[in-house]
Protein backbone atom coordinates (compact mmCIF):
# COMPACT_ATOMS: atom_id res chain seq x y z
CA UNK A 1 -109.74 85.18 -19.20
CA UNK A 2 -110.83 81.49 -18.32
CA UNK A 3 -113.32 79.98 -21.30
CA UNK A 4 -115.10 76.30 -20.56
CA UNK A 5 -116.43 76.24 -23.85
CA UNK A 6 -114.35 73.51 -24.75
CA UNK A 7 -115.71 71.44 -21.86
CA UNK A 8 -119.43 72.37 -23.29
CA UNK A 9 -118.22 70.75 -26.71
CA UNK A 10 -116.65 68.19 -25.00
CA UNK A 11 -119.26 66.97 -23.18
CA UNK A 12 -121.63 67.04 -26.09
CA UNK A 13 -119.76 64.67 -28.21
CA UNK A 14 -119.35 62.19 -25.49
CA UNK A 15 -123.01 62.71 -24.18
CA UNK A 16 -122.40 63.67 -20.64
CA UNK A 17 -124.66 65.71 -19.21
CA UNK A 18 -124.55 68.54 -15.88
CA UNK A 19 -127.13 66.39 -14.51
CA UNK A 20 -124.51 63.47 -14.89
CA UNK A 21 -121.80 65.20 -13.22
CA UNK A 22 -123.62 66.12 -10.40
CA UNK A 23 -125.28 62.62 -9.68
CA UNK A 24 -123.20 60.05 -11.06
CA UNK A 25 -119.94 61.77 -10.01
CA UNK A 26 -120.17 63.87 -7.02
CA UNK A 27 -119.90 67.52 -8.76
CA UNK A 28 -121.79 70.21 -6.64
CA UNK A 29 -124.10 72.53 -8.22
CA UNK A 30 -121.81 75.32 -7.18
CA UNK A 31 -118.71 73.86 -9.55
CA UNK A 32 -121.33 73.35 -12.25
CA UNK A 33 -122.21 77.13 -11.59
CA UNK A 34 -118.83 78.23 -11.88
CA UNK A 35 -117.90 76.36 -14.99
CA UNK A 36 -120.72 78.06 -16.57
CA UNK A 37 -120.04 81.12 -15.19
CA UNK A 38 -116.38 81.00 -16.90
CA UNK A 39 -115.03 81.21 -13.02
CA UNK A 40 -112.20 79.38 -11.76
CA UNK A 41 -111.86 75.94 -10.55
CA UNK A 42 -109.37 74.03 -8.52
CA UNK A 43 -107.00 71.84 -10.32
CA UNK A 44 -108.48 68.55 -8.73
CA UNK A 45 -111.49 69.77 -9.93
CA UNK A 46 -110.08 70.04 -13.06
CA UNK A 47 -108.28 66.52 -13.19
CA UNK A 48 -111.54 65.02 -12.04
CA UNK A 49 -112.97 66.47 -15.52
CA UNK A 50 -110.34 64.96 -17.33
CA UNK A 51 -110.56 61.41 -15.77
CA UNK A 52 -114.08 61.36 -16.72
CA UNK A 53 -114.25 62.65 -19.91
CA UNK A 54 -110.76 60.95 -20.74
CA UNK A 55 -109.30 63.90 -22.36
CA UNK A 56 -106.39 66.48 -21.28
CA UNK A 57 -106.80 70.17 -19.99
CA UNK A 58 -107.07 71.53 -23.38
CA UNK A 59 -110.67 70.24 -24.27
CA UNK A 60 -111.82 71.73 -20.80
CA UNK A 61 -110.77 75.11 -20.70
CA UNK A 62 -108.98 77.32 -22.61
CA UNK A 63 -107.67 80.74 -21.70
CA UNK A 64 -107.86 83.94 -23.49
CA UNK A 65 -105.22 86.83 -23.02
């Protein structure tokens, strides 16, 4: 199982909002759907995430056996 909750934290400490990611830097609302909805995203979506919240993989998702 996929979990974005470290994204959620993430994002809180460095202030960046949904709202952000979909109109500063290009996100859809769909992606923002999925992420919230645990589904899966591509890994450019995911290396997109990491350029802007300058972190690695780890403090976006994590995955649960």
């Amino acid at each position: 199982m996929i979990s974005y909750e470290p994204l959620w934290n993430t994002m809180k400490e460095q202030k960046v909002t949904t709202y952000a990611l979909i109109n500063k830097h290009g996100f859809s609302p769909h992606t923002i759907t999925n992420l919230k909805r645990n589904n899966s995203i591509t890994m450019n979506t995911l290396e997109k995430l990491c350029t802007i919240l300058d972190c690695t993989a780890d403090s976006v998702v994590k995955f649960i056996p």
